[in-house]
N, C-alpha and C. Protein backbone atom coordinates (compact mmCIF):
# COMPACT_ATOMS: atom_id res chain seq x y z
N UNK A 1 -8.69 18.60 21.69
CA UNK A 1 -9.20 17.56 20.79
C UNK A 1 -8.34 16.31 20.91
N UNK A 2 -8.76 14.97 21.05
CA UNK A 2 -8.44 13.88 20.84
C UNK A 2 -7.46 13.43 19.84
N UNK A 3 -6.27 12.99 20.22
CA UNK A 3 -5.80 12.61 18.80
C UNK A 3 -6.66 11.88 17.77
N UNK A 4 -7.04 10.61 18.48
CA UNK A 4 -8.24 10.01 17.29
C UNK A 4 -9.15 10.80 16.59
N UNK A 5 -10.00 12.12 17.16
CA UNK A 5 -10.41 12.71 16.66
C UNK A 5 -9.76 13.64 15.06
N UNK A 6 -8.15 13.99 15.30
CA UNK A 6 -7.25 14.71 14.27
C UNK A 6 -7.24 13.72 13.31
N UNK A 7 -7.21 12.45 14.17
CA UNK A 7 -6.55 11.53 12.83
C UNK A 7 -8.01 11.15 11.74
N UNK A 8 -8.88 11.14 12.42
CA UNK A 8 -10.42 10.85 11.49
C UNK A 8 -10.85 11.97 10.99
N UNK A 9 -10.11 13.24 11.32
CA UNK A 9 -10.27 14.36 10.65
C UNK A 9 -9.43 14.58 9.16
N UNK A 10 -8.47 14.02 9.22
CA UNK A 10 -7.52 13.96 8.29
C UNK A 10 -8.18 12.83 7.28
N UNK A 11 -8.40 11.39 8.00
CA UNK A 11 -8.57 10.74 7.20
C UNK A 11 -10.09 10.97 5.95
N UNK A 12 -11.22 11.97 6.89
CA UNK A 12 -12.76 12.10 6.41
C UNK A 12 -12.00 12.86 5.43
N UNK A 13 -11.01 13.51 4.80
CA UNK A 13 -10.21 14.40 3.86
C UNK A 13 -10.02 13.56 2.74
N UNK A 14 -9.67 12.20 2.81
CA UNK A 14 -9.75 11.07 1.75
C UNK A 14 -10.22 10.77 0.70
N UNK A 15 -10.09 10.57 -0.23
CA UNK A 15 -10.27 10.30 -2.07
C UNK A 15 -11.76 9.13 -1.44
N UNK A 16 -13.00 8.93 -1.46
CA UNK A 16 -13.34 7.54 -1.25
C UNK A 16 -12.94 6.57 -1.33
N UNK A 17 -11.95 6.55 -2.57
CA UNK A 17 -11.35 5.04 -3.65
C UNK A 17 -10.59 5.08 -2.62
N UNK A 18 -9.47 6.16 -1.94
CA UNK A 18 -8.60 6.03 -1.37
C UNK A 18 -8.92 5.27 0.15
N UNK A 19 -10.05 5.71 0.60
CA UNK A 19 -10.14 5.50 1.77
C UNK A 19 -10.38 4.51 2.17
N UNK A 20 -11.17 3.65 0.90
CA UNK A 20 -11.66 2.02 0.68
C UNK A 20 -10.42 0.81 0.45
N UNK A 21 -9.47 1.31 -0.29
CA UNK A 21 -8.23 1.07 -0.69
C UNK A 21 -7.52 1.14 0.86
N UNK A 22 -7.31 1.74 1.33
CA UNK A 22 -6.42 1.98 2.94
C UNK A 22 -7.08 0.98 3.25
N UNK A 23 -8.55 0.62 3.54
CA UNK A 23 -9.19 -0.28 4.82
C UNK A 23 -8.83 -1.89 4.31
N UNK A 24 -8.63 -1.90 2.90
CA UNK A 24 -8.48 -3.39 2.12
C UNK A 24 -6.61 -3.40 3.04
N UNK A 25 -5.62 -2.68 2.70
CA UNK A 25 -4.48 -3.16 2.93
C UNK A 25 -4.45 -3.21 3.94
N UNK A 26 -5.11 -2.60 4.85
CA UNK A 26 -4.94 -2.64 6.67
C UNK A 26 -4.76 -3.97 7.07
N UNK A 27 -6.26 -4.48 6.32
CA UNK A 27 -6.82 -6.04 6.59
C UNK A 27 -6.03 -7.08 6.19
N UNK A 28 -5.00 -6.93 4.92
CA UNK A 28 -4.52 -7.81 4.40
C UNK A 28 -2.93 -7.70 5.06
N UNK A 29 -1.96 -6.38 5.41
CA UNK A 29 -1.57 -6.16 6.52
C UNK A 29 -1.32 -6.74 7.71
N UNK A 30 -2.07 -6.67 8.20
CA UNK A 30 -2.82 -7.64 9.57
C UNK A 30 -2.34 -8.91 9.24
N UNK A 31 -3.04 -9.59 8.13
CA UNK A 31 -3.08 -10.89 8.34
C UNK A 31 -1.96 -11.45 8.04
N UNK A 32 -1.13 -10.42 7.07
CA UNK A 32 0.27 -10.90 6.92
C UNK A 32 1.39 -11.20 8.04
N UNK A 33 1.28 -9.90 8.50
CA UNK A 33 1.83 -9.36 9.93
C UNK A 33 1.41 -10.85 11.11
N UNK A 34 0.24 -11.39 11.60
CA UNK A 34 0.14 -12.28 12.43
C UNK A 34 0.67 -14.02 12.03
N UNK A 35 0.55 -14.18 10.30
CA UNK A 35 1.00 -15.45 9.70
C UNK A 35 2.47 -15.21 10.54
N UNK A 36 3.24 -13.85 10.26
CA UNK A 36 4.70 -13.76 10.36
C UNK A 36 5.10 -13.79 12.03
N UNK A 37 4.54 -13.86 12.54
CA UNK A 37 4.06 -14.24 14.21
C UNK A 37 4.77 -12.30 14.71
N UNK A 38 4.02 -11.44 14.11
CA UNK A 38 4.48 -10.29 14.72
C UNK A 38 4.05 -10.16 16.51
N UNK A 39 4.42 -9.42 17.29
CA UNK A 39 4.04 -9.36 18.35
C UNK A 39 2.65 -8.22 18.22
N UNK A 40 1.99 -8.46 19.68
CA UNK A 40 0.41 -7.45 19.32
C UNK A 40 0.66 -6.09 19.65
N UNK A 41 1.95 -5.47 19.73
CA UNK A 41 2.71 -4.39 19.78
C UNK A 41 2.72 -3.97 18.10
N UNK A 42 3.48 -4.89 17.72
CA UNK A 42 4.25 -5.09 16.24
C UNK A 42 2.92 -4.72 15.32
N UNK A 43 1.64 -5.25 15.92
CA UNK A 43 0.66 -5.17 14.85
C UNK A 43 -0.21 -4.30 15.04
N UNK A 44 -0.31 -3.83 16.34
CA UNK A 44 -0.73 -2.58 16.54
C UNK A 44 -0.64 -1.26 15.51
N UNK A 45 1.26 -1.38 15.77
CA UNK A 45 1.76 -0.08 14.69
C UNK A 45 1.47 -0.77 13.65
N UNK A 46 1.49 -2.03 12.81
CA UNK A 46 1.48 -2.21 11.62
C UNK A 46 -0.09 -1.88 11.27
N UNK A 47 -0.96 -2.01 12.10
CA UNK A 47 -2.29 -1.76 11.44
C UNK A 47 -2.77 -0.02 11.18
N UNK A 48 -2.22 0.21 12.15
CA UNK A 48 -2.25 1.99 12.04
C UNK A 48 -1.43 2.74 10.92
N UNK A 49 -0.67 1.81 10.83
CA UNK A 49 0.70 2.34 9.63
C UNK A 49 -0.17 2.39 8.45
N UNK A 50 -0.57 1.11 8.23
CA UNK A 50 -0.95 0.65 7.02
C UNK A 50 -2.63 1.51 6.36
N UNK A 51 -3.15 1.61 7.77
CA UNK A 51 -4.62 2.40 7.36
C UNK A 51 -4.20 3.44 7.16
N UNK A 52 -3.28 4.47 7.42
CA UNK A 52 -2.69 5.56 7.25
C UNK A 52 -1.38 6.01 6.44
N UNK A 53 -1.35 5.08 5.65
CA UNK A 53 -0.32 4.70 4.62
C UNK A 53 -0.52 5.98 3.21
N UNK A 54 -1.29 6.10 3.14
CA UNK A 54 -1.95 7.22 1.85
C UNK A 54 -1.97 8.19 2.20
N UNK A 55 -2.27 8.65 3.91
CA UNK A 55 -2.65 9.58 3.96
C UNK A 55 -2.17 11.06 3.67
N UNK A 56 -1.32 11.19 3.36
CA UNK A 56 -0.54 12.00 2.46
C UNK A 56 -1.32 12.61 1.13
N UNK A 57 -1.96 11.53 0.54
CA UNK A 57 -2.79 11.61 -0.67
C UNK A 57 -4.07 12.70 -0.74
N UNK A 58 -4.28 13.38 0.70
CA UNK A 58 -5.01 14.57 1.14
C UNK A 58 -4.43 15.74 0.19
N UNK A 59 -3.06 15.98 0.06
CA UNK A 59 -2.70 16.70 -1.25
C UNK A 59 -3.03 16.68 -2.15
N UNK A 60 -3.04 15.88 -2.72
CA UNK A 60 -3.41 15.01 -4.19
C UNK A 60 -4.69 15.40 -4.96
N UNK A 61 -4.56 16.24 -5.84
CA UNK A 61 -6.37 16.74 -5.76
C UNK A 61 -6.77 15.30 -7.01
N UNK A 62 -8.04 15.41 -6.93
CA UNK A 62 -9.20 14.22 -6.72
C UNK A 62 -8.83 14.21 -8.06
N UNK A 63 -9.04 15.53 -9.31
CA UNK A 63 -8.74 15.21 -10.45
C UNK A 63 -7.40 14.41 -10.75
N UNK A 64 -6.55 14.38 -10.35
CA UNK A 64 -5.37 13.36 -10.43
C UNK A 64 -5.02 12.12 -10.37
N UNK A 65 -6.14 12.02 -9.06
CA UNK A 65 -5.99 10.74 -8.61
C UNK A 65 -7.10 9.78 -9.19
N UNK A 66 -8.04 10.85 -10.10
CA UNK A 66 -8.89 9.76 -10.71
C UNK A 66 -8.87 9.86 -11.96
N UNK A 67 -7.63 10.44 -12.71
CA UNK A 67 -7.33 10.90 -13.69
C UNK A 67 -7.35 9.40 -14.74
N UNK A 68 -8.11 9.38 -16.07
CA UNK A 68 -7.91 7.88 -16.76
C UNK A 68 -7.04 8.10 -17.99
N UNK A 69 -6.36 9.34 -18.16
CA UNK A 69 -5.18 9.56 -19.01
C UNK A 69 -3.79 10.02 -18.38
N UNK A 70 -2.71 9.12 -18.91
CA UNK A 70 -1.60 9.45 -18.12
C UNK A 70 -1.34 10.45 -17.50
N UNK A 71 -0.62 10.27 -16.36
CA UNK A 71 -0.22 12.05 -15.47
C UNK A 71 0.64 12.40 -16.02
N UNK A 72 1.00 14.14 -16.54
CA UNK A 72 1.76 14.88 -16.52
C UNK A 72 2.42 14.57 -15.74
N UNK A 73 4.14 15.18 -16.24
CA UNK A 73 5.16 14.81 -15.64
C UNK A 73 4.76 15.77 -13.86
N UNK A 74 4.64 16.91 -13.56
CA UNK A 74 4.24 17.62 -12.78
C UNK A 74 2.82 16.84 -12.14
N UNK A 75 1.98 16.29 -12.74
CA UNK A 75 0.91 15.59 -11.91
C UNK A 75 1.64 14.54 -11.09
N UNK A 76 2.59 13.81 -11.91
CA UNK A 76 3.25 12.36 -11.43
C UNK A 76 4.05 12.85 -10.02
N UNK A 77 4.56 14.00 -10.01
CA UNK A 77 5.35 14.79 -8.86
C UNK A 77 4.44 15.11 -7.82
N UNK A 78 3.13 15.42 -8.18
CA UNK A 78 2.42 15.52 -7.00
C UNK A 78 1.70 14.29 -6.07
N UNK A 79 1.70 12.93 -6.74
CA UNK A 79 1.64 12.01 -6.14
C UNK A 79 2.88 11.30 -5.95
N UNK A 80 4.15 11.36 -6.17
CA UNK A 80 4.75 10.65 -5.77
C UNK A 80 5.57 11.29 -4.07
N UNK A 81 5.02 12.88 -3.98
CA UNK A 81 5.47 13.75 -3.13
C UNK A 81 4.26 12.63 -1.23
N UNK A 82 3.03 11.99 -2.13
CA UNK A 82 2.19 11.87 -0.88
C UNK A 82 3.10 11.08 0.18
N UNK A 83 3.69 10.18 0.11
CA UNK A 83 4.59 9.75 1.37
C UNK A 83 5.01 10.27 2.50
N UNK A 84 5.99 11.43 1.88
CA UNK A 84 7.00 12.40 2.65
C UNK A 84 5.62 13.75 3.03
N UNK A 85 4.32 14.06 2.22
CA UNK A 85 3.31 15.02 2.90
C UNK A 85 2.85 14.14 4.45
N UNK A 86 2.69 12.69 3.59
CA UNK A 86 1.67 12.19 4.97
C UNK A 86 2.63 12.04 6.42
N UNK A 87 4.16 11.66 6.31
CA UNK A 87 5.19 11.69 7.22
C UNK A 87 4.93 13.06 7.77
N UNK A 88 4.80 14.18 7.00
CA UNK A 88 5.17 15.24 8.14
C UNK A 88 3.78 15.52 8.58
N UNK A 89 2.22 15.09 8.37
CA UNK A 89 1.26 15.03 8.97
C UNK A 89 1.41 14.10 10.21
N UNK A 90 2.21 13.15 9.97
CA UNK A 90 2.49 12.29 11.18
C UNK A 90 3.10 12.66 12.34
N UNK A 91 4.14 13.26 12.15
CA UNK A 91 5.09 13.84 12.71
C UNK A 91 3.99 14.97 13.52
N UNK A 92 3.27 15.89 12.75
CA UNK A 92 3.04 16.89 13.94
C UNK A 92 2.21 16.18 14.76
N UNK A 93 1.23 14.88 14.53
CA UNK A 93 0.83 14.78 15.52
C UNK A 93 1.28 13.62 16.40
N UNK A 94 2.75 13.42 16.13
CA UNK A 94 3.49 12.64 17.18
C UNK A 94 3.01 11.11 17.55
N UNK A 95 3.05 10.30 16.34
CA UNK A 95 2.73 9.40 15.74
C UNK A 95 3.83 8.41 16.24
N UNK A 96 4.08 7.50 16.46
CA UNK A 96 5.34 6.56 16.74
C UNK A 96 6.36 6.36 15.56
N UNK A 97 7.44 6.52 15.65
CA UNK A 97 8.92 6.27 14.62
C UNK A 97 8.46 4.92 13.87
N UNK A 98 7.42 3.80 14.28
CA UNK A 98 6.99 2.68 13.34
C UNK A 98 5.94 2.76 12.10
N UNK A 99 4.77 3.57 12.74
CA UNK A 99 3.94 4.12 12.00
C UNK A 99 4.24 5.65 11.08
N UNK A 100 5.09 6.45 11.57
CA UNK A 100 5.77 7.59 10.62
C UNK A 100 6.68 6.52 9.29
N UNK A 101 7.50 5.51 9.58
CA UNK A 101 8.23 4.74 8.70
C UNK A 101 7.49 4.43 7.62
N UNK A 102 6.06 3.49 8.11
CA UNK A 102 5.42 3.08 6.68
C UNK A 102 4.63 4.17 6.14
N UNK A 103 4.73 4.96 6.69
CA UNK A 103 3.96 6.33 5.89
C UNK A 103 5.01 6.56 4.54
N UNK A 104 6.04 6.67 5.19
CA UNK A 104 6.72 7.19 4.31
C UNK A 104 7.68 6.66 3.43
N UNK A 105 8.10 5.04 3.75
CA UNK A 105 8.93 4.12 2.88
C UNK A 105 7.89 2.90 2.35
N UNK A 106 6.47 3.33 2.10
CA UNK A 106 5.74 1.82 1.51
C UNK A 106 5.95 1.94 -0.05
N UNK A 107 6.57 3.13 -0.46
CA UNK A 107 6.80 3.08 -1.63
C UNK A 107 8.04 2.63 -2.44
N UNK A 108 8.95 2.35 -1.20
CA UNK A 108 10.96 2.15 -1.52
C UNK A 108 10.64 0.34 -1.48
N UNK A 109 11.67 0.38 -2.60
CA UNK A 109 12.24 -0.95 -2.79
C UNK A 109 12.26 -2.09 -1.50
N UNK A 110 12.32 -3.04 -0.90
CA UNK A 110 12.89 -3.71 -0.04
C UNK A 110 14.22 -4.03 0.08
N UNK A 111 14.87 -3.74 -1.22
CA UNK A 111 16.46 -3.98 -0.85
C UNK A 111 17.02 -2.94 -0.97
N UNK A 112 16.25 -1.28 -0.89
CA UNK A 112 16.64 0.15 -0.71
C UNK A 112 17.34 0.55 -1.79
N UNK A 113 17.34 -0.29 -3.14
CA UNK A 113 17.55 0.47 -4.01
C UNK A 113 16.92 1.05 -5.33
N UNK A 114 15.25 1.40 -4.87
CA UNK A 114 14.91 1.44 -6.00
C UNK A 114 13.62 2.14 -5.31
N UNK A 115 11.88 2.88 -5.85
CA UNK A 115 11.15 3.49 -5.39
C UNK A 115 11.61 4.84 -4.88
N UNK A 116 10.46 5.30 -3.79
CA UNK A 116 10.20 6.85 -3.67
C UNK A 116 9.28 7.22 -2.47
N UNK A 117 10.20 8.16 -2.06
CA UNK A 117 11.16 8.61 -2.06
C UNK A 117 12.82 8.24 -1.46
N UNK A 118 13.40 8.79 -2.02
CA UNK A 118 15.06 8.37 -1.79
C UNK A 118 15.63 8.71 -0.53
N UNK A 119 14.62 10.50 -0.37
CA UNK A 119 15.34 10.97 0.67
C UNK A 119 15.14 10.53 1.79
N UNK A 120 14.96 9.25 2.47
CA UNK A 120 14.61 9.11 3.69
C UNK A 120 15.65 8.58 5.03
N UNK A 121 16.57 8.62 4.62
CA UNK A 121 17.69 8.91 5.53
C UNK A 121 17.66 7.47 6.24
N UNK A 122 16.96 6.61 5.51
CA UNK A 122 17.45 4.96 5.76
C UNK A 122 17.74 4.02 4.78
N UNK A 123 18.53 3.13 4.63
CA UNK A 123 19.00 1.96 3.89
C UNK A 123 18.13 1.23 2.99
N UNK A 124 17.08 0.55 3.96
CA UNK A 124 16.34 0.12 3.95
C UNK A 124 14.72 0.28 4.43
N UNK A 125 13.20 0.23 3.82
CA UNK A 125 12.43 0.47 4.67
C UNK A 125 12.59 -1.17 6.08
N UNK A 126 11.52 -0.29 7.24
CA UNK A 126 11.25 -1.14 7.94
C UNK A 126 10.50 -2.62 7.75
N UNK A 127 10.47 -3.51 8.34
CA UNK A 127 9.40 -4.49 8.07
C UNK A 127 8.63 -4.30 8.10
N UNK A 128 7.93 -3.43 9.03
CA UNK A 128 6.38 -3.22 8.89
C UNK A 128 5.90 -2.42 7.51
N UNK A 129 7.16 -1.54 7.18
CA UNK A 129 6.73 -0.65 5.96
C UNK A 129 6.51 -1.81 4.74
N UNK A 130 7.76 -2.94 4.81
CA UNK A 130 7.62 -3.60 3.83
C UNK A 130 6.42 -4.79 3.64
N UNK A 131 5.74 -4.78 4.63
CA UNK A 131 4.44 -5.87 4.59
C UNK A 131 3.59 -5.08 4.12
N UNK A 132 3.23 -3.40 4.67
CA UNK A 132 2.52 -2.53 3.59
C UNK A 132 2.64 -2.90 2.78
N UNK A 133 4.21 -2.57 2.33
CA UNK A 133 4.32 -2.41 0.67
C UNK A 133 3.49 -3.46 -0.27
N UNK A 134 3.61 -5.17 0.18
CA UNK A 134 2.99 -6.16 -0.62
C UNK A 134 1.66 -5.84 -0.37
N UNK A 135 0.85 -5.69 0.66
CA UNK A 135 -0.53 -5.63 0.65
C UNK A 135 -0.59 -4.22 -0.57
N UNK A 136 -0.19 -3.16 -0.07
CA UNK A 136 -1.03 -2.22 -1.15
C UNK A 136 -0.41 -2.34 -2.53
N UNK A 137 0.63 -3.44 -2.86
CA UNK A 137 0.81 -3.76 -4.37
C UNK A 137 -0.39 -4.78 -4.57
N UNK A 138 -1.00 -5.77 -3.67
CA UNK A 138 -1.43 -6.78 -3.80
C UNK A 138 -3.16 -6.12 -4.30
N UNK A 139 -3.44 -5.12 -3.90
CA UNK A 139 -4.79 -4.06 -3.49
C UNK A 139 -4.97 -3.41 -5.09
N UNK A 140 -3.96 -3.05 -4.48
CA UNK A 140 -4.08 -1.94 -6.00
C UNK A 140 -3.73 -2.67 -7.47
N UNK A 141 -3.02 -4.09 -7.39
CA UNK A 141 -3.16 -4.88 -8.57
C UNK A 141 -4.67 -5.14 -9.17
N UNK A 142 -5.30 -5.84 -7.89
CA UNK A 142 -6.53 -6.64 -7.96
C UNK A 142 -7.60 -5.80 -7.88
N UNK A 143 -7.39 -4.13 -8.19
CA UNK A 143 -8.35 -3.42 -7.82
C UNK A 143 -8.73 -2.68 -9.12
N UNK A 144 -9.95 -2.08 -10.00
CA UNK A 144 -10.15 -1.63 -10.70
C UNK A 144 -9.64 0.13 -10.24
N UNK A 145 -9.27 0.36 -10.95
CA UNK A 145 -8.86 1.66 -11.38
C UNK A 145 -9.17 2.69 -12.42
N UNK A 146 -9.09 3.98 -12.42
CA UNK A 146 -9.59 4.64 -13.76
C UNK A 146 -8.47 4.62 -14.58
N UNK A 147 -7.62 4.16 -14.53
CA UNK A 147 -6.47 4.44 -15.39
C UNK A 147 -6.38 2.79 -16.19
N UNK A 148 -7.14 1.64 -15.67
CA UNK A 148 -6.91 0.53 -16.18
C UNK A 148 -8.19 -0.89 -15.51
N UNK A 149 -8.56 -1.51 -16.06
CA UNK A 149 -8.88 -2.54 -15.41
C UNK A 149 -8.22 -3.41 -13.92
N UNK A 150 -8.86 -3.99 -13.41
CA UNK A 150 -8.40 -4.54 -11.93
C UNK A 150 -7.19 -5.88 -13.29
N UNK A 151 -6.64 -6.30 -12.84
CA UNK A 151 -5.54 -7.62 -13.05
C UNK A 151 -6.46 -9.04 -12.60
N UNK A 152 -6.04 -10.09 -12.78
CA UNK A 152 -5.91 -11.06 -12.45
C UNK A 152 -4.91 -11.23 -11.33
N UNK A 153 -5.38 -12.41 -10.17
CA UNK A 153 -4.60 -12.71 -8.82
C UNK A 153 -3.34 -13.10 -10.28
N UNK A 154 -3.53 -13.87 -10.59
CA UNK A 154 -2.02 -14.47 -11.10
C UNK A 154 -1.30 -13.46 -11.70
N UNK A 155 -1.12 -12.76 -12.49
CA UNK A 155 -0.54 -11.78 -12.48
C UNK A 155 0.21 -11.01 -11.84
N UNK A 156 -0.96 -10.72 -10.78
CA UNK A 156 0.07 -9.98 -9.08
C UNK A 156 1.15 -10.57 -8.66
N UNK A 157 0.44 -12.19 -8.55
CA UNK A 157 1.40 -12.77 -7.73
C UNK A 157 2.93 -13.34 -8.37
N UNK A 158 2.86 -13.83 -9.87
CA UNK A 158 3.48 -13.52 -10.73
C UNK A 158 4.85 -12.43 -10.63
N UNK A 159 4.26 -11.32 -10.36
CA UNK A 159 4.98 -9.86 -10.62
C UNK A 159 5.37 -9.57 -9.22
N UNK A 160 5.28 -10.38 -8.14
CA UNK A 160 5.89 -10.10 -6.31
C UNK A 160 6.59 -11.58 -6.38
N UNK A 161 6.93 -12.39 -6.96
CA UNK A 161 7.43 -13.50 -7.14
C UNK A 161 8.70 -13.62 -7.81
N UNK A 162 8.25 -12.59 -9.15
CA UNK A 162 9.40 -12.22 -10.22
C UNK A 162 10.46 -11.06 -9.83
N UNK A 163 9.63 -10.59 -8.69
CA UNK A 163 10.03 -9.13 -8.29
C UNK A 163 10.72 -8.93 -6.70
N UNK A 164 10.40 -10.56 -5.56
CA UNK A 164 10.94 -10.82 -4.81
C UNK A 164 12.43 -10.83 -4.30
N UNK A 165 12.98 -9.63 -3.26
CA UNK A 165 14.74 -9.87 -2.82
C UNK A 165 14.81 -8.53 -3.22
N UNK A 166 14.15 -8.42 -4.35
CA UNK A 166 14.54 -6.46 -4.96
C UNK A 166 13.07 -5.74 -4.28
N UNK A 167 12.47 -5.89 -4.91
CA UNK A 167 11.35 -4.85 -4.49
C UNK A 167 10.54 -5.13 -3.84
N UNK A 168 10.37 -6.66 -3.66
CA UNK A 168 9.72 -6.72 -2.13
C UNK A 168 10.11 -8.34 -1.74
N UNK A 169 9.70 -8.29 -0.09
CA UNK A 169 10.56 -9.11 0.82
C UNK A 169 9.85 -10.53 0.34
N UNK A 170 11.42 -10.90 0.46
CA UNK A 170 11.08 -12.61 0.15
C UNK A 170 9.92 -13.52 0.72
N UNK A 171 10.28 -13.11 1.98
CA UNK A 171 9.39 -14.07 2.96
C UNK A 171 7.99 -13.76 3.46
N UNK A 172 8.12 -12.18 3.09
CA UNK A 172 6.46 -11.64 3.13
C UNK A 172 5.85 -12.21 1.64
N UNK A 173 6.63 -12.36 0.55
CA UNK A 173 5.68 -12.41 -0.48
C UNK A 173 5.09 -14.43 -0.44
N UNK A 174 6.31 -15.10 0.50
CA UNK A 174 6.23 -16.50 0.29
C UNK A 174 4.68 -17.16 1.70
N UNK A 175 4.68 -15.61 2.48
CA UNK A 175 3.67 -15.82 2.64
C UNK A 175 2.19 -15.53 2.65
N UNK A 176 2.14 -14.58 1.82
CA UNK A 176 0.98 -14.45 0.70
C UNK A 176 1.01 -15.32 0.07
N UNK A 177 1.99 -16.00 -0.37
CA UNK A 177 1.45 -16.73 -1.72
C UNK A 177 0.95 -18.40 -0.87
N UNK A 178 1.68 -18.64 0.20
CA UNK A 178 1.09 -19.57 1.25
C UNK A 178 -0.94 -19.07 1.58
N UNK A 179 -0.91 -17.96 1.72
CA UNK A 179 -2.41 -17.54 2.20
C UNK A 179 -3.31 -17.61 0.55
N UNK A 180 -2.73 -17.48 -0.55
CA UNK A 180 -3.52 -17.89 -1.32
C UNK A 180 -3.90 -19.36 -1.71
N UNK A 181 -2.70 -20.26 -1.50
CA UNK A 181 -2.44 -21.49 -2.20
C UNK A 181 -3.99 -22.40 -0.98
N UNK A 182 -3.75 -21.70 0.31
CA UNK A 182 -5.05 -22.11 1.01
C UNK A 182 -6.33 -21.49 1.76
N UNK A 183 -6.08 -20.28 0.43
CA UNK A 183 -7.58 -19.87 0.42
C UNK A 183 -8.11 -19.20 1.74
N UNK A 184 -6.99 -18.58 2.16
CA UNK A 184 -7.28 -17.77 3.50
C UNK A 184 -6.41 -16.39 3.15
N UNK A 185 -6.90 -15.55 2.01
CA UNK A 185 -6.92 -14.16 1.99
C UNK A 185 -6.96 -13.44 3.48
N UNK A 186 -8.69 -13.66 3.94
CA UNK A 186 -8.90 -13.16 5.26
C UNK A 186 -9.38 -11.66 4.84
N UNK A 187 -8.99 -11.21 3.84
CA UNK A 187 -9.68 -9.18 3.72
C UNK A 187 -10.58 -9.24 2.53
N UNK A 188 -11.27 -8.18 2.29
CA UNK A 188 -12.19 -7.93 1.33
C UNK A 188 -11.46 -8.01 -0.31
N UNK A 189 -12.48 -8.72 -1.28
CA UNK A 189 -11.63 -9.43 -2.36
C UNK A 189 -12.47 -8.39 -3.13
N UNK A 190 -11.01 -8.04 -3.86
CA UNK A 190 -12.05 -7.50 -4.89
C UNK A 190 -12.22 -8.15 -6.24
N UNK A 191 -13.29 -7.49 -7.23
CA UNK A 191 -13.65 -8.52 -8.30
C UNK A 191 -12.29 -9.51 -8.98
N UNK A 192 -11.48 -9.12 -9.37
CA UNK A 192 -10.68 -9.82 -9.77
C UNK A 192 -10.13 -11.14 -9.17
N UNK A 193 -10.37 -11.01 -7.66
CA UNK A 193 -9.74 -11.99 -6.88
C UNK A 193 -10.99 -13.32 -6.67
N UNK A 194 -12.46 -13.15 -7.44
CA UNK A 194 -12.97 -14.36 -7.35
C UNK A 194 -12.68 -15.09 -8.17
N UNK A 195 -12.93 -16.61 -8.07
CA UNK A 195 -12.95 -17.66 -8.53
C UNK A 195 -13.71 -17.51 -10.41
N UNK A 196 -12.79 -18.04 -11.55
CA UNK A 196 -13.77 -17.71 -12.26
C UNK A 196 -13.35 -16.46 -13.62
N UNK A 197 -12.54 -15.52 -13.05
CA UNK A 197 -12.52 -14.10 -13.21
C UNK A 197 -11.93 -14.07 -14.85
N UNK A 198 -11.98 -13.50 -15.89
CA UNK A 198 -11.57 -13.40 -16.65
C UNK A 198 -10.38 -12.63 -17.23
N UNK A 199 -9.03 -13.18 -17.54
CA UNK A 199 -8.06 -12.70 -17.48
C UNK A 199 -8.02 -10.95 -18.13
N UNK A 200 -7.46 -10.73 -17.80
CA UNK A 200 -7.33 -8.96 -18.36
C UNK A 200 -6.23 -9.00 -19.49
N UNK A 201 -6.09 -8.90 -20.59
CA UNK A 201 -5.26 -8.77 -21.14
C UNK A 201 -4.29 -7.57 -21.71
N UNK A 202 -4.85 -6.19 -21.03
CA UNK A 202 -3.98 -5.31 -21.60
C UNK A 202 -2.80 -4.69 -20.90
N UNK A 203 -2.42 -5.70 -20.07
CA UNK A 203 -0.80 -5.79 -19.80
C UNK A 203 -0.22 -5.62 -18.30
N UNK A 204 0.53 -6.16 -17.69
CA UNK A 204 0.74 -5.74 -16.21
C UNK A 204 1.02 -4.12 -16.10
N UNK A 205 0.29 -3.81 -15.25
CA UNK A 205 0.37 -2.15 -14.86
C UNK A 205 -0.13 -2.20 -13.26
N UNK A 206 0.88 -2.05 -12.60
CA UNK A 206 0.49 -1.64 -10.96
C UNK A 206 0.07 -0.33 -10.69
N UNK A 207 0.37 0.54 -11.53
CA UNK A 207 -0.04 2.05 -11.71
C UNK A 207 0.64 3.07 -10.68
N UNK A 208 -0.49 4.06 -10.26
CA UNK A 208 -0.11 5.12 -9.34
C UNK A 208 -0.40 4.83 -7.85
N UNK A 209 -0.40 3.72 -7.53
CA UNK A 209 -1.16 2.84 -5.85
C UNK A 209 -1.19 4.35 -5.16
């Protein structure tokens, strides 16, 4: 069997929300990744990283992940475990050391001291992990959820602005906020991100991405 074939086998295993969610950060990913003049090497792995960023979340049973009352402390353990599941799905099928990285550090801090998991036997995540990281904060802000309403763009951007140097990279977030200021997103918007949108008021929550 084809690797592509294992890997669309794994992925047809996917939450829907999840799988719709992966294809939004891929895209937004991408476009981050080429503003930052990555090479078509560089974006190769970053696009594969990034569509396969969740995939771990194949653990995760469906009631959890679409759960609209807080997780048990033991539920919260079984999604915060998807990183380090989807790394060693990577691993057996011999995935590149760039794309195993953002599997498994899109959830760690950018200045490596903070997120999940800890154990990953680096300092810091990679760049490519850390351009994940803003797209699927940027995704899962602007995205409706069962646990909460989608956010307002300002808000997000707000909270990767306020949150820039620690938890995510300076210069990835300065250029998102460049791709908004001129209206070249470039990936699929979700409701919150049109023109218009009515603020959400019951509080910043990035949730369980």
């Amino acid at each position: 069997m084809q690797l592509d074939e294992v890997l669309m086998g794994f992925v047809a295993e996917l939450d829907e929300e999840v799988f719709a969610h992966s294809k939004r950060v891929q895209s937004l990913a991408l476009l981050l990744g080429e503003r930052m003049g990555l090479t078509s090497v560089e974006l190769n792995q970053l696009g594969l990283g990034a569509f396969l960023h969740d995939i771990g979340k194949t653990s995760v049973p469906a009631k959890v992940l679409n759960k609209e009352a807080p997780l048990t402390p033991e539920e919260w353990e079984l999604v915060k475990a998807h990183p380090k599941v989807g790394f060693d799905l990577a691993e057996s099928l011999a995935l590149s050391d760039s794309v195993k990285r953002i599997i498994l550090e899109h959830h760690l801090w950018a200045d490596g001291t903070g997120g999940y998991p800890q154990e990953t036997g680096c300092t810091t995540p990679s760049l490519l992990s850390q351009i994940t990281t803003v797209a699927d904060v940027v995704d899962a802000m602007t995205s409706h959820r069962p646990y909460r309403q989608a956010l307002p763009l300002s808000t997000c951007l707000n909270h990767l602005v306020e949150n820039a140097g620690t938890k995510f990279n300076a210069d990835i977030v300065a250029v998102f906020r460049a791709l908004v200021s001129q209206g070249l997103l470039g990936f699929e918007r979700p409701p919150s991100l049109q023109t218009g949108n009515p603020a959400i008021t019951n509080g910043l929550t990035v949730g369980r991405r």
